[in-house]
C-alpha atoms as a PDB file:
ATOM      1  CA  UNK A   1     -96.208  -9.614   0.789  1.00  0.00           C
ATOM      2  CA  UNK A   2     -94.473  -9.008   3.883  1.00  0.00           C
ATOM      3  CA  UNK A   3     -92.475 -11.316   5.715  1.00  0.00           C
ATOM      4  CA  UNK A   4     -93.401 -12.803   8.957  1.00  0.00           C
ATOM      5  CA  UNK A   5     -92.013 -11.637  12.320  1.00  0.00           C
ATOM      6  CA  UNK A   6     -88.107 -12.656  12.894  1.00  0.00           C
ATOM      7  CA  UNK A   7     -88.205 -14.242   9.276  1.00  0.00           C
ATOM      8  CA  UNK A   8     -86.515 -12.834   6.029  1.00  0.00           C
ATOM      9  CA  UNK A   9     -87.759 -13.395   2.525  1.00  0.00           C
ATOM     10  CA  UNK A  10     -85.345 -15.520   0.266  1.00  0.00           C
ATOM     11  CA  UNK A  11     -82.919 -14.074  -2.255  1.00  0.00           C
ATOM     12  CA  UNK A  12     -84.658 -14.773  -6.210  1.00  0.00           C
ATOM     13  CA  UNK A  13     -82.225 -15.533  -8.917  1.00  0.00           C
ATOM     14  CA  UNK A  14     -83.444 -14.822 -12.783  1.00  0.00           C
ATOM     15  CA  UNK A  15     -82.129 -16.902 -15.743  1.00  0.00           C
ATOM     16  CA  UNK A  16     -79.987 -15.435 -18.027  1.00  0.00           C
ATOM     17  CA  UNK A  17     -78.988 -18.365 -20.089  1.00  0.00           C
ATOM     18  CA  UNK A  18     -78.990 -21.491 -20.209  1.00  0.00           C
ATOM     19  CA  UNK A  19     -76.474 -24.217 -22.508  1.00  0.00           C
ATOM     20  CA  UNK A  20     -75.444 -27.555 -22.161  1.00  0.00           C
ATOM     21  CA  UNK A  21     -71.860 -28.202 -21.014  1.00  0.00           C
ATOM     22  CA  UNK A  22     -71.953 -32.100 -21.880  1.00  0.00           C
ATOM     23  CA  UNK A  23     -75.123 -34.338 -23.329  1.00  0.00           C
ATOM     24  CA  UNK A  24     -75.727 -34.517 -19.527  1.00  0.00           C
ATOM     25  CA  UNK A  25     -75.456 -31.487 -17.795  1.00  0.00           C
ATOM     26  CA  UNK A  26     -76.790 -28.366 -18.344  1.00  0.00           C
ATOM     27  CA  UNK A  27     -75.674 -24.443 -17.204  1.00  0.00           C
ATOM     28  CA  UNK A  28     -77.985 -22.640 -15.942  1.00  0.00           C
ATOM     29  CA  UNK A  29     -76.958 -18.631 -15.867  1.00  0.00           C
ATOM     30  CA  UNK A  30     -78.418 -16.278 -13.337  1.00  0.00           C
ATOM     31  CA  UNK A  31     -78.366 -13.148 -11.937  1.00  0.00           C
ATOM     32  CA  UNK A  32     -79.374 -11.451  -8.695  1.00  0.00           C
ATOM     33  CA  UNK A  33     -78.048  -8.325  -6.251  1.00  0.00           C
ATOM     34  CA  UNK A  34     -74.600  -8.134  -6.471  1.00  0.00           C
ATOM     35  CA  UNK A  35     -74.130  -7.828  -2.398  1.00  0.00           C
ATOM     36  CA  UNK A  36     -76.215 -11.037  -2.291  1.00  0.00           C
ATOM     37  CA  UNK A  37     -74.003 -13.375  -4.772  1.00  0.00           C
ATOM     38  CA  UNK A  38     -70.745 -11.327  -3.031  1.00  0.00           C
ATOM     39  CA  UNK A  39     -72.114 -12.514   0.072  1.00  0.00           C
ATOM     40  CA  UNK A  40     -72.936 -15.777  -0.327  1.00  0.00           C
ATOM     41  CA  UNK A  41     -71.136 -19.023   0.207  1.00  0.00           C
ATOM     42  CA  UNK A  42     -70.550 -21.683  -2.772  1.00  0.00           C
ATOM     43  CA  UNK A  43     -72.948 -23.844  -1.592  1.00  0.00           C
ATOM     44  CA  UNK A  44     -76.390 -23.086  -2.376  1.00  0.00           C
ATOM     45  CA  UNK A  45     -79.464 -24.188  -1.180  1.00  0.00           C
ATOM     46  CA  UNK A  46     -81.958 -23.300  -4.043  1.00  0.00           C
ATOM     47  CA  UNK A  47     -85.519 -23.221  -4.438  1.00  0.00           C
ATOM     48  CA  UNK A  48     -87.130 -24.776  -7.252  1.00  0.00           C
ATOM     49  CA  UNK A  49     -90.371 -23.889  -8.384  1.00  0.00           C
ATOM     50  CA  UNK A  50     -92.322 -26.540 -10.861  1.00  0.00           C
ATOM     51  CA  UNK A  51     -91.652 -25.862 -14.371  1.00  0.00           C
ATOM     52  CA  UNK A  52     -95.034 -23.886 -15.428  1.00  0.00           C
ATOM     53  CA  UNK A  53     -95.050 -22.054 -11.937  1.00  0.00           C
ATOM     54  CA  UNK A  54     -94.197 -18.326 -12.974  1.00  0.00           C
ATOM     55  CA  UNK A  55     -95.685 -16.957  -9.946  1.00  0.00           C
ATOM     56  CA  UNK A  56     -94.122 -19.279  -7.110  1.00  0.00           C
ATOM     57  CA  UNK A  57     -95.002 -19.013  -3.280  1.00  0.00           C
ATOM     58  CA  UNK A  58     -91.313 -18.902  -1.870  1.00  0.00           C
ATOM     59  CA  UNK A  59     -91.188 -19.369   1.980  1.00  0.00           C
ATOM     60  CA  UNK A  60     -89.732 -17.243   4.088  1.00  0.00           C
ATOM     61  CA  UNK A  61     -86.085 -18.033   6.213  1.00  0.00           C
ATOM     62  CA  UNK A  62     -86.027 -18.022  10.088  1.00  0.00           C
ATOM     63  CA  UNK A  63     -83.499 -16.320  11.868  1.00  0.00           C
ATOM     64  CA  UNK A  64     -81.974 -19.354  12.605  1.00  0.00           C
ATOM     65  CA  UNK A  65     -81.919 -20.757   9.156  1.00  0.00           C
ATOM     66  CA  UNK A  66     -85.243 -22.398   9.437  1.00  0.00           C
ATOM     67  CA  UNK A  67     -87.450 -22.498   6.333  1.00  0.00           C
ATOM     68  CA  UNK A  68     -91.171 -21.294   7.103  1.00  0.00           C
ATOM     69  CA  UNK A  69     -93.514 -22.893   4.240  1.00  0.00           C
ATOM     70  CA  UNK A  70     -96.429 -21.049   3.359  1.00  0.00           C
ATOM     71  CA  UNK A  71    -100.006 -22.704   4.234  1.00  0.00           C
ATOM     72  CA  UNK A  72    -101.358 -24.836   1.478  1.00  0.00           C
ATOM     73  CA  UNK A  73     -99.398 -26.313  -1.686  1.00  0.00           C
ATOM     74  CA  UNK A  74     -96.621 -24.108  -2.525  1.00  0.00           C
ATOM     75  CA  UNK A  75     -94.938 -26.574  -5.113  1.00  0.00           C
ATOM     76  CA  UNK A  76     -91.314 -25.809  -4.770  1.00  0.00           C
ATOM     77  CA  UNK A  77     -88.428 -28.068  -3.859  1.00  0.00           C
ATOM     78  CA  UNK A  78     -85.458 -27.624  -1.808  1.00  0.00           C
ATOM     79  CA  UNK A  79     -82.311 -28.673  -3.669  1.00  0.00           C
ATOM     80  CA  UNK A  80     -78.723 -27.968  -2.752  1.00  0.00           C
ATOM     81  CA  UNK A  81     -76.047 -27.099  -5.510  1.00  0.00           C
ATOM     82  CA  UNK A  82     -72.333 -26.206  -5.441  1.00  0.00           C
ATOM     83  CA  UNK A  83     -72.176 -22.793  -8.110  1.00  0.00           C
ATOM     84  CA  UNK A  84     -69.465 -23.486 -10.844  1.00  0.00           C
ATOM     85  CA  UNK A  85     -69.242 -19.303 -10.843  1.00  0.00           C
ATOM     86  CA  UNK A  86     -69.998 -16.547  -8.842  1.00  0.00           C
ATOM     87  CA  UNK A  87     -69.278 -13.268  -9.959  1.00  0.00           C
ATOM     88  CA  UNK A  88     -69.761 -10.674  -7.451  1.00  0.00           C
ATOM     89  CA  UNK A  89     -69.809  -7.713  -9.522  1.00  0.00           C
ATOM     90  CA  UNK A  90     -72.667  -8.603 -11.908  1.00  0.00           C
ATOM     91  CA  UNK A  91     -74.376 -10.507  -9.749  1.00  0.00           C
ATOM     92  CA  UNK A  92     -73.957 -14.015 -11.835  1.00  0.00           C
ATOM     93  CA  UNK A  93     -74.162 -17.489 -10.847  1.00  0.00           C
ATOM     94  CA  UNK A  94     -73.414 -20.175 -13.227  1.00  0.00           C
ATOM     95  CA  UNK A  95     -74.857 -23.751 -11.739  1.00  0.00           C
ATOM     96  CA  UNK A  96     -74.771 -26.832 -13.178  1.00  0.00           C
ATOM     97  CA  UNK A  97     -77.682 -29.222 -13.141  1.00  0.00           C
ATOM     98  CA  UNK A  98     -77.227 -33.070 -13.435  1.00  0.00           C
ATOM     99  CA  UNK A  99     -80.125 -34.089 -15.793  1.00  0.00           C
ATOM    100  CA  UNK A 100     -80.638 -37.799 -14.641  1.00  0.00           C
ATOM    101  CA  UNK A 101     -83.889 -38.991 -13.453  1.00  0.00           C
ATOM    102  CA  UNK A 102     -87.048 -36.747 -13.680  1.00  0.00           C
ATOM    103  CA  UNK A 103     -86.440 -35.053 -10.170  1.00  0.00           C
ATOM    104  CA  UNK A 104     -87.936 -31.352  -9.889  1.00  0.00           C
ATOM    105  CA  UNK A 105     -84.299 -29.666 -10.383  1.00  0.00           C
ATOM    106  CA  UNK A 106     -83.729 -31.594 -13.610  1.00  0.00           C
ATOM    107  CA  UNK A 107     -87.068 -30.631 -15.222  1.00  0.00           C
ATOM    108  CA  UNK A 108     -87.043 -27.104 -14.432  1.00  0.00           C
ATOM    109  CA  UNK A 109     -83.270 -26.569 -15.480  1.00  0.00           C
ATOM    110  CA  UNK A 110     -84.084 -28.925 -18.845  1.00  0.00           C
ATOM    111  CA  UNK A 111     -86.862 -26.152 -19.122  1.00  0.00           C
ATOM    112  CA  UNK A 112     -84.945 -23.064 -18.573  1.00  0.00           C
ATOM    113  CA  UNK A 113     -85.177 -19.647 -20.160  1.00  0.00           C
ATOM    114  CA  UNK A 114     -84.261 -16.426 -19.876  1.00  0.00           C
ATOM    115  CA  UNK A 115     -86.662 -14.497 -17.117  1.00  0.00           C
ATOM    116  CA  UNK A 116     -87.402 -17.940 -14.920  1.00  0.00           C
ATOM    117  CA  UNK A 117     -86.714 -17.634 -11.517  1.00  0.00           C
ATOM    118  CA  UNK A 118     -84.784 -19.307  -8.039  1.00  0.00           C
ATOM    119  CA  UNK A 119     -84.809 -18.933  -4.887  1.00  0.00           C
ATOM    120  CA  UNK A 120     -81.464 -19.113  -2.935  1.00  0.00           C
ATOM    121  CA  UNK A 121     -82.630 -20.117   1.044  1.00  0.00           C
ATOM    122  CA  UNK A 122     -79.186 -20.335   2.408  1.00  0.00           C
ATOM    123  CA  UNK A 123     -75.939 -20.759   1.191  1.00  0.00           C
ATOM    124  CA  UNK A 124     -72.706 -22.611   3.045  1.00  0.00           C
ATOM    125  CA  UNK A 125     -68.779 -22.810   2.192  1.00  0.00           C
ATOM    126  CA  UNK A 126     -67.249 -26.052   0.579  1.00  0.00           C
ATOM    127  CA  UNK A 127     -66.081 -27.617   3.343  1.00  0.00           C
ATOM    128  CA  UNK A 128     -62.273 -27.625   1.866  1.00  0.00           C
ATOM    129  CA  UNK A 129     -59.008 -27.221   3.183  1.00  0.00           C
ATOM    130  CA  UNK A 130     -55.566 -26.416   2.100  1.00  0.00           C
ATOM    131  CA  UNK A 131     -53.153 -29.124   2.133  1.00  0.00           C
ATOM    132  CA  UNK A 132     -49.590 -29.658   0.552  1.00  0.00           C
ATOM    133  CA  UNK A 133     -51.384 -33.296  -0.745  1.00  0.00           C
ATOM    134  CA  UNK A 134     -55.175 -32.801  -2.214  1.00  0.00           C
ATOM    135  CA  UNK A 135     -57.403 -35.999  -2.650  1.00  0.00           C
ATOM    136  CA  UNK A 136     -60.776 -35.290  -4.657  1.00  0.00           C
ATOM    137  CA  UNK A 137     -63.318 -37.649  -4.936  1.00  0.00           C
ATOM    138  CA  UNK A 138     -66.421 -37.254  -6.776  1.00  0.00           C
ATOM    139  CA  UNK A 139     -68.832 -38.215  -9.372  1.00  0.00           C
ATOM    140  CA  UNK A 140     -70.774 -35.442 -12.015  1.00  0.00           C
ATOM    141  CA  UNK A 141     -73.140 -34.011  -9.288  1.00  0.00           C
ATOM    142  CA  UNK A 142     -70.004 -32.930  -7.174  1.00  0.00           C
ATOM    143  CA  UNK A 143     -67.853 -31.530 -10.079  1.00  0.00           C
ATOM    144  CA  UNK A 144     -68.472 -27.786 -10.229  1.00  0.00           C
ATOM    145  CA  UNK A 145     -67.472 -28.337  -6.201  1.00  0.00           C
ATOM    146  CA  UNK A 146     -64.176 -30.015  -7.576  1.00  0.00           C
ATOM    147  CA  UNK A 147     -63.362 -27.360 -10.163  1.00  0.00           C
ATOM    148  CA  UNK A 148     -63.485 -24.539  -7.305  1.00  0.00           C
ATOM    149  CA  UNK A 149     -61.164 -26.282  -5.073  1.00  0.00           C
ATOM    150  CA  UNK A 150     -58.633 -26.908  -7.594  1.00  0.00           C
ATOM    151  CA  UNK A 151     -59.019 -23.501  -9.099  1.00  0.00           C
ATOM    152  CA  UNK A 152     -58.322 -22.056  -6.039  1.00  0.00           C
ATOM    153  CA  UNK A 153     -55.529 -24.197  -5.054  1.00  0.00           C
ATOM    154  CA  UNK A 154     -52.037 -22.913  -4.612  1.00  0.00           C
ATOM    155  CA  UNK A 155     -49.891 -23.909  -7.708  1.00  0.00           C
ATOM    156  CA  UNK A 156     -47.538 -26.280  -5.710  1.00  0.00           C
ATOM    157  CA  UNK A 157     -50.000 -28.514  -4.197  1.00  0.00           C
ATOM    158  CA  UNK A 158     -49.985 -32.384  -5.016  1.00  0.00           C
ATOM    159  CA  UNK A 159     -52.401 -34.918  -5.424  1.00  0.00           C
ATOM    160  CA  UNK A 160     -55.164 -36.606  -7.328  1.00  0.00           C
ATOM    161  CA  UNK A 161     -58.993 -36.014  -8.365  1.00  0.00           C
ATOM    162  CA  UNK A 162     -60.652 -38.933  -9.721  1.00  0.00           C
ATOM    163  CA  UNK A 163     -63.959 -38.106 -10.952  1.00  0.00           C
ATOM    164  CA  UNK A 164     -66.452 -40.526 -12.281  1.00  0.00           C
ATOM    165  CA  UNK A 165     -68.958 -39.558 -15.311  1.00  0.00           C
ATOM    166  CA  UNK A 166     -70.517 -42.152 -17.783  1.00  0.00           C
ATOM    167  CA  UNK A 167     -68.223 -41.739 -20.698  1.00  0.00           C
ATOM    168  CA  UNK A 168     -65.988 -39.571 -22.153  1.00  0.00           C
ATOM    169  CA  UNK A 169     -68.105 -37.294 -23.397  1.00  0.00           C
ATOM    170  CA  UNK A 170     -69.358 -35.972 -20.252  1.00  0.00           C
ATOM    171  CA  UNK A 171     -65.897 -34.541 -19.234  1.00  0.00           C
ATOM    172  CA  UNK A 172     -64.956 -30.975 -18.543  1.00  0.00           C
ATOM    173  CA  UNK A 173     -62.112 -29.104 -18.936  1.00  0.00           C
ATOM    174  CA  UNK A 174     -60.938 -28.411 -15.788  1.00  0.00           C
ATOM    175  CA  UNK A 175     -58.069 -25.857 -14.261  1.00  0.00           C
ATOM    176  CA  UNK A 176     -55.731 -27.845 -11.829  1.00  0.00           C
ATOM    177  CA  UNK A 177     -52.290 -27.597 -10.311  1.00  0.00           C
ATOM    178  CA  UNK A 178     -49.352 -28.996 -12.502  1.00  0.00           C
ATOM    179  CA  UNK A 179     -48.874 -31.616  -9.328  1.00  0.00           C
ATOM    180  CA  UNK A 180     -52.097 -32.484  -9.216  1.00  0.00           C
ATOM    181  CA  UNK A 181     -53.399 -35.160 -11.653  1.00  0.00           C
ATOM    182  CA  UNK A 182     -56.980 -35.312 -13.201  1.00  0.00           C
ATOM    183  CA  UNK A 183     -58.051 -38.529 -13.642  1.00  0.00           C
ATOM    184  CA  UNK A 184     -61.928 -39.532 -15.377  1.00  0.00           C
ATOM    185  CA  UNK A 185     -63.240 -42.910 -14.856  1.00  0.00           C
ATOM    186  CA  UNK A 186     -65.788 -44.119 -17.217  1.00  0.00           C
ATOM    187  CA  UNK A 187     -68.558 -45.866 -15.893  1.00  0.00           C
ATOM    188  CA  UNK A 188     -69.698 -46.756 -19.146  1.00  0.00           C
ATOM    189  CA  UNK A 189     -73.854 -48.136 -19.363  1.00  0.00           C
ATOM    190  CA  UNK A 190     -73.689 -49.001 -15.304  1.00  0.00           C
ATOM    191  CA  UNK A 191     -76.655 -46.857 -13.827  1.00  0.00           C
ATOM    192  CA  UNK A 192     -75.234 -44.137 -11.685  1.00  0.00           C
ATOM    193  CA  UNK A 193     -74.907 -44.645  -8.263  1.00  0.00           C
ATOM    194  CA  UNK A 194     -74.967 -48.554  -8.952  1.00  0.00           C
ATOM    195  CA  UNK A 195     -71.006 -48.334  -9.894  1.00  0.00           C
ATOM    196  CA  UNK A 196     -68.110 -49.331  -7.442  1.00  0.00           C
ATOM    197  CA  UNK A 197     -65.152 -47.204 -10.013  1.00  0.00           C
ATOM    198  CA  UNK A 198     -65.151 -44.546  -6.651  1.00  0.00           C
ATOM    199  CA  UNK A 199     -64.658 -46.962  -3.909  1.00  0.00           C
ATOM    200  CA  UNK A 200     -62.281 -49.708  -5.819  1.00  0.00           C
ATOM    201  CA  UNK A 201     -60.225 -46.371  -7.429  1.00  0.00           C
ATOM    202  CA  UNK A 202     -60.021 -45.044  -3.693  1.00  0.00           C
ATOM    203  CA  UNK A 203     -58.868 -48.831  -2.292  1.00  0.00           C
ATOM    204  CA  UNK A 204     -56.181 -49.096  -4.634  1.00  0.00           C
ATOM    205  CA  UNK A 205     -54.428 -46.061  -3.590  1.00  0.00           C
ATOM    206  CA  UNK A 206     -51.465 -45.908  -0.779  1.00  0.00           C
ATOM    207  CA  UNK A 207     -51.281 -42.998   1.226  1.00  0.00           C
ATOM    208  CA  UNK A 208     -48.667 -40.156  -0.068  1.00  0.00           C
ATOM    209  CA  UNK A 209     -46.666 -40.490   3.018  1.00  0.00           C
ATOM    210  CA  UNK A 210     -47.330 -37.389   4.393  1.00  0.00           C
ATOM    211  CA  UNK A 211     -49.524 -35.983   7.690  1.00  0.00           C
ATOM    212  CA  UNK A 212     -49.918 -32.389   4.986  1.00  0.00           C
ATOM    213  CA  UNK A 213     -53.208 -33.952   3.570  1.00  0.00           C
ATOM    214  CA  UNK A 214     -57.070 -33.253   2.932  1.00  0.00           C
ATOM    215  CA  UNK A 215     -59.515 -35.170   1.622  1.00  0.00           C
ATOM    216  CA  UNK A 216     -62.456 -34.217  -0.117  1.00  0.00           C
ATOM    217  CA  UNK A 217     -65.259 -36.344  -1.259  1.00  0.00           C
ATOM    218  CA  UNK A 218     -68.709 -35.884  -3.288  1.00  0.00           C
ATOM    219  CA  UNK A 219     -70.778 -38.255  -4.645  1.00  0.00           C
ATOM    220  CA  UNK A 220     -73.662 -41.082  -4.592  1.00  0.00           C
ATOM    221  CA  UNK A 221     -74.350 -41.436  -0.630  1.00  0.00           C
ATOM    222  CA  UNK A 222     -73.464 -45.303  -0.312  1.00  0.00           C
ATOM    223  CA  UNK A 223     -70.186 -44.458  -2.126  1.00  0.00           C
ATOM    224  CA  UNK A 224     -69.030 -41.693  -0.095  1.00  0.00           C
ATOM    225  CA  UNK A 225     -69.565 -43.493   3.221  1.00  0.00           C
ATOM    226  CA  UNK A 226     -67.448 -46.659   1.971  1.00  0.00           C
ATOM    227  CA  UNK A 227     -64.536 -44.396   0.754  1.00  0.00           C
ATOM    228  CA  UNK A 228     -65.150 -42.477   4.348  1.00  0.00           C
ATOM    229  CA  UNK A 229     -64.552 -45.080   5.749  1.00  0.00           C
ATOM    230  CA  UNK A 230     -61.404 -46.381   3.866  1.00  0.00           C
ATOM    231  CA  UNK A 231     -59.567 -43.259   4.524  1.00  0.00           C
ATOM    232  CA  UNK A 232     -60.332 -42.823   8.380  1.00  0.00           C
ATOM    233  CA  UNK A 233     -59.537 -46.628   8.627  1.00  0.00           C
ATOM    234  CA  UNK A 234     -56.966 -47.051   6.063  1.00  0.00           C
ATOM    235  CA  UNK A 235     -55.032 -43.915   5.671  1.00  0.00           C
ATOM    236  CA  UNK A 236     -55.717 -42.536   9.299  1.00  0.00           C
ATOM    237  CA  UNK A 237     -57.267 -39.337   8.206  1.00  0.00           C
ATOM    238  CA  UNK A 238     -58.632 -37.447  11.075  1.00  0.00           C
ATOM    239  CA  UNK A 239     -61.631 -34.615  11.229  1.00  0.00           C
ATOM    240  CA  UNK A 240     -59.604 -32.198  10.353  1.00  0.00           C
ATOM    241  CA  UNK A 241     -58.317 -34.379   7.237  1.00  0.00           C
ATOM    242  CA  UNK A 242     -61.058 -34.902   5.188  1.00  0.00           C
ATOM    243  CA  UNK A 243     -64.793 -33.800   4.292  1.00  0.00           C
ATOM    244  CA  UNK A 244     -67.396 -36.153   3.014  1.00  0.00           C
ATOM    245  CA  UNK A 245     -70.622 -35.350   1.691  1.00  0.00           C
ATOM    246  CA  UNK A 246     -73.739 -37.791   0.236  1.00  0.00           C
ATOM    247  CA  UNK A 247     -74.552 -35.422  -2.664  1.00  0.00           C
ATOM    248  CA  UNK A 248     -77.479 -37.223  -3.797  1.00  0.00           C
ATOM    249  CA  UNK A 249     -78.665 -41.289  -2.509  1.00  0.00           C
ATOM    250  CA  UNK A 250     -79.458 -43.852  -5.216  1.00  0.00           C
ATOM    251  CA  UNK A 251     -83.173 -44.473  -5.278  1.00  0.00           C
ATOM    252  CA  UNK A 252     -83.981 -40.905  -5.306  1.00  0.00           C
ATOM    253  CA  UNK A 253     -84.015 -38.687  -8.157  1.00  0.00           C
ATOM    254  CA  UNK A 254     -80.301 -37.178  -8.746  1.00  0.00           C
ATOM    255  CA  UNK A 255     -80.667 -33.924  -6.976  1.00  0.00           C
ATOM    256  CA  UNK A 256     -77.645 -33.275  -5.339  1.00  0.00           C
ATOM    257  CA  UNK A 257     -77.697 -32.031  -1.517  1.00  0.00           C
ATOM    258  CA  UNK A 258     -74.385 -30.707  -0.486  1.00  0.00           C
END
């Protein structure tokens, strides 16, 4: 079918694989043009058809970035997901799906098998910086984001990720600077979203005495704007200091949007 005047089709992503990474998270590999995943930022704004939907009616993208629905039920949800991989010469994209709740993303990635299919609306950087002194801040939903910016950070930077997961069985091996420390809190039986380990772990830090600093946060939405707010209060970080995102809001099924 042809798309409408001034509009684009979306970019469709097939399963290649799919494996669990920890008893809560699940890797979803897929594949599309090459020039597409070269092209396209680490954010991803995907399309997620309902699990027994192997024909879905994707929308078309504006010129401007605008989503035009189709008429009628279309059953597919817009989610937005940081990649954990991008491989621009096969065309792969590894993403990792938080399998909380019984949101739309969850199902369809707890369903996933070779031949299913995405649709990628729009895609958007990170939102990082470089900085002599790094401060990550996230829960599961915002790790494959983490892992990118400390993979691609230079090998003398500084600083601290703390990264909240239920237990210790839902960490990942991650690749970090030697001066930059990795450190897992536990939140133990505590529902996600309903712990404080973020915020209180944030609180109890002093600033590292220097102005060479970024911040990056990821997480429940309530959490992120209380840690926001400690380190443009607290610490003195300005715009160009830090970058905060409400990947997902308690309440809601875990589908993380940022």
């Amino acid at each position: 079918m042809t798309a409408p005047q001034g509009t684009r089709p979306v970019d469709v992503l097939t399963v290649v694989s799919a494996a669990s990474v920890t008893p809560a998270v699940r890797r979803v590999t897929l594949r599309g043009a090459p020039e597409v995943v070269a092209a396209a930022g680490p954010t991803l704004a995907l399309l997620v058809p309902r699990v027994d939907d192997t024909a879905p009616r994707w929308p078309d993208v504006a010129r401007d970035g605008r989503i035009v629905w189709p008429q009628g039920s279309h059953g597919v949800s817009l989610r937005s997901y940081t990649a954990r991989r991008q491989d621009p010469v096969t065309g792969e994209v590894d993403v990792d799906f938080v399998l909380h709740g019984d949101g739309p993303a969850a199902a369809w990635a707890t369903a996933a098998a070779p031949g299913a299919v995405l649709g990628v609306a729009s895609t958007a950087p990170l939102g990082a910086a470089t900085a002599g002194w790094l401060l990550l801040v996230a829960d599961e939903t915002a790790v494959p984001a983490v892992a990118r910016i400390l993979a691609a950070a230079d090998p003398g930077t500084r600083g601290l990720a703390l990264l909240e997961v239920a237990g210790p069985a839902e960490e990942q091996p991650l690749v970090a600077p030697p001066g930059v420390e990795v450190r897992w809190l536990h939140r133990g039986d505590v529902e996600p979203g309903a712990s404080t380990l973020l915020v209180d772990a944030v609180a109890g830090l002093d600033h590292p005495g220097t102005d060479d600093v970024f911040a990056w946060v990821g997480a429940e939405s309530a959490a992120v704007r209380a840690v926001r707010a400690d380190l443009r209060g607290r610490w003195g970080l300005g715009r160009t200091q830090h970058h905060a995102i409400g990947y997902w809001r308690r309440g809601r099924a875990m589908s993380p949007a940022g």
